[in-house]
Protein backbone atom coordinates (compact mmCIF):
# COMPACT_ATOMS: atom_id res chain seq x y z
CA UNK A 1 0.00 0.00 0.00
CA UNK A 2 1.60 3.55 -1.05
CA UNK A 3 1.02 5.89 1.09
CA UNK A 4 2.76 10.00 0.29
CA UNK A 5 3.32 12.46 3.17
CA UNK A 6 4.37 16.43 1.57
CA UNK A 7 5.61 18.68 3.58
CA UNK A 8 4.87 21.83 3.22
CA UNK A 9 7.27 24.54 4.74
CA UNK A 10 5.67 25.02 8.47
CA UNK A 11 5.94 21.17 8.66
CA UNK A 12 9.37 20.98 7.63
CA UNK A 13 10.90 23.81 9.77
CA UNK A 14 9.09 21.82 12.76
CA UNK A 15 11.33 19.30 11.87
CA UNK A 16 14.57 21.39 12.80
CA UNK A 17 15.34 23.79 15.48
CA UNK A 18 18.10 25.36 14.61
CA UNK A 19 17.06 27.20 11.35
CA UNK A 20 16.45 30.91 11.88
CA UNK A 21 13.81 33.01 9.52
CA UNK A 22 14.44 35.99 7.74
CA UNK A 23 13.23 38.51 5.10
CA UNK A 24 15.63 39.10 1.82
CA UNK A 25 13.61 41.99 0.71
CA UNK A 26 16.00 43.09 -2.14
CA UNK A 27 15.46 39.51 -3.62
CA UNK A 28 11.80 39.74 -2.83
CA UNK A 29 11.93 36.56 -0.67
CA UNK A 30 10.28 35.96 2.66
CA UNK A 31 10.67 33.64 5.65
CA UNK A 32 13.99 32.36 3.71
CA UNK A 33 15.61 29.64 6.21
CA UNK A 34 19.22 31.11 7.28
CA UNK A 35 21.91 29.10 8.61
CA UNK A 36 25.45 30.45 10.02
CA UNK A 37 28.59 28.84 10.66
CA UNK A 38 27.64 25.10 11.01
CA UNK A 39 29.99 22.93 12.93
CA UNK A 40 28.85 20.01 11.45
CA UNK A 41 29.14 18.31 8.30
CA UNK A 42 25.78 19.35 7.40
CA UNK A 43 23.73 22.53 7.19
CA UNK A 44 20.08 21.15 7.32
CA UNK A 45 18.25 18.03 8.11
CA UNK A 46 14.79 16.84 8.04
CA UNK A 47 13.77 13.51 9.94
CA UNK A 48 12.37 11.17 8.13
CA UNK A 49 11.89 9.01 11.70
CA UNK A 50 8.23 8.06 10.63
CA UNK A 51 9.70 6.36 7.84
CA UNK A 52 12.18 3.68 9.67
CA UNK A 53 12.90 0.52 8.32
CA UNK A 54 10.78 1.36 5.12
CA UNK A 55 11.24 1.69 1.20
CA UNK A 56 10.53 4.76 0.49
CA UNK A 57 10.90 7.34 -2.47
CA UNK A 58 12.00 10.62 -1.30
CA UNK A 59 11.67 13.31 -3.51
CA UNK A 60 13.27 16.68 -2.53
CA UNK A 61 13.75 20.26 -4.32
CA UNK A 62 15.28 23.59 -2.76
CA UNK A 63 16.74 27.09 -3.72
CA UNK A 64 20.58 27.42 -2.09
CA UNK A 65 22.54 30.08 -1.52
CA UNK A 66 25.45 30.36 0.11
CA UNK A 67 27.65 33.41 1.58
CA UNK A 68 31.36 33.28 2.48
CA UNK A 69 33.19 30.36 0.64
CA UNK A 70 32.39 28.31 -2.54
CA UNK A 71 31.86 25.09 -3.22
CA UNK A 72 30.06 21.55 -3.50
CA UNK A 73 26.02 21.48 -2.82
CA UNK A 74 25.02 17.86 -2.31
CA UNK A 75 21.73 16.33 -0.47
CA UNK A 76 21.84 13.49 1.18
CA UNK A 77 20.03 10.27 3.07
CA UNK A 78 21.79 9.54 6.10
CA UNK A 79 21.65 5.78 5.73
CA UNK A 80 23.94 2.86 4.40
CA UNK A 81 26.65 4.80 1.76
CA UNK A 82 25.03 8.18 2.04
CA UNK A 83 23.29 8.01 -1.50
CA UNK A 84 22.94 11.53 -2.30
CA UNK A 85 19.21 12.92 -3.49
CA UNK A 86 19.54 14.01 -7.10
CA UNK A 87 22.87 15.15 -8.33
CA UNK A 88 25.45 17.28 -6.75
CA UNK A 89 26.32 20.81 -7.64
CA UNK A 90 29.99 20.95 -7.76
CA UNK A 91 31.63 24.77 -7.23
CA UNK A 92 28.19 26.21 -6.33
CA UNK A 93 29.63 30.28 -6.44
CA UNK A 94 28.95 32.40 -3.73
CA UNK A 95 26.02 34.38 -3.34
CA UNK A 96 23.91 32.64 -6.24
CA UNK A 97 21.30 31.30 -5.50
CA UNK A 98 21.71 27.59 -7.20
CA UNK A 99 18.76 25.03 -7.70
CA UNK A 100 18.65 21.43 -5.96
CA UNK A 101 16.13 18.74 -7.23
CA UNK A 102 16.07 15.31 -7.42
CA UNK A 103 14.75 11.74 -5.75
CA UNK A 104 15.47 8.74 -4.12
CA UNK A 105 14.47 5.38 -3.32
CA UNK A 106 15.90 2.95 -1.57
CA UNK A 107 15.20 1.37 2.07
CA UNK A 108 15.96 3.65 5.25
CA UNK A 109 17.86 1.21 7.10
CA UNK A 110 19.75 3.78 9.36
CA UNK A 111 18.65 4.08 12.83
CA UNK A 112 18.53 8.26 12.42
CA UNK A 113 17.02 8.33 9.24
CA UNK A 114 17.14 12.13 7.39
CA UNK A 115 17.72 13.64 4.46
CA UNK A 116 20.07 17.09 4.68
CA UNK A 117 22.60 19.50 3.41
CA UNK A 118 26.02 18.33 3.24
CA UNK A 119 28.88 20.60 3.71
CA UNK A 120 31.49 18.31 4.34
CA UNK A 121 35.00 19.57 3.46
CA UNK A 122 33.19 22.83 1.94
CA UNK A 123 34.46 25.19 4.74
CA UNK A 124 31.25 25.30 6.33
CA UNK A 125 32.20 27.00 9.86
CA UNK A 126 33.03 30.07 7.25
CA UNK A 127 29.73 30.18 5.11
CA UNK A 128 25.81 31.53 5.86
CA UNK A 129 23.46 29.16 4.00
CA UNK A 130 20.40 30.29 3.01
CA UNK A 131 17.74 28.16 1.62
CA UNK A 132 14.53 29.06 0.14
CA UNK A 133 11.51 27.31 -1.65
CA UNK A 134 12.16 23.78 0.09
CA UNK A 135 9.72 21.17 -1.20
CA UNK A 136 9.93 17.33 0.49
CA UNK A 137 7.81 14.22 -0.49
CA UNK A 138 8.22 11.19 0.95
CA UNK A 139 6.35 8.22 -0.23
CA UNK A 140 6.13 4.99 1.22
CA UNK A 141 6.66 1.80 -0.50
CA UNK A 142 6.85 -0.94 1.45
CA UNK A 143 8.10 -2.30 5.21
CA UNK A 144 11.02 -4.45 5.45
């Protein structure tokens, strides 16, 4: 039985407390999701908990900018080999605002499943993220 959970953006900053909200007036965007100086190897993560142990198709989509240093954009499942959610964009510039899309499927065998932003090796501590126009589906195939 298929079932599809969207998220739409109240829902998914629930999912994450450290995201703050602002206004980018001169780029007539509101309620843009801002993120400074992570100290991890990712910027952004959304649970996908209610999913454990489950095929699933995740399908994901999301305006990034970021501020301070350059380089790779890449989302990811945290679950066996980190299979990345549509392709990676390799020397994203700074302050452009680059588009993410793509999909997975696969089971979410990890015990902390999430999909998220990874900065790895990107100089991360250095750079503001700001992400804007975040769309996340998750459908549900089948249990293990």
């Amino acid at each position: 039985m298929k079932k599809t959970k969207s998220y739409n953006k109240d829902e998914i900053l629930a999912m994450e407390n450290l995201f703050l909200l602002v206004d980018l007036p001169e780029e007539n965007r509101t309620r843009v999701i801002k993120v400074v100086n992570p100290f991890d190897w990712h910027v952004v993560r959304f649970t996908l908990d209610g999913f454990a142990k489950q095929r699933v198709t995740v399908r994901f989509s999301a305006d990034v900018k970021r501020v301070g240093v350059a380089g790779s954009l890449t989302w990811q499942i945290n679950n066996k080999n980190y299979p990345s959610v549509g392709m990676t964009v390799y020397g994203a510039k700074t302050d452009v605002w680059h588009k993410c899309v793509g999909e997975w499927t696969g089971f979410l065998e990890d015990g902390n499943p999430m999909v998220y932003l990874n900065t790895w090796k990107n100089n991360s501590e250095k750079t503001t993220y700001y992400i804007d126009n975040v769309k996340l589906e998750v459908t549900q195939k089948e249990t293990k």
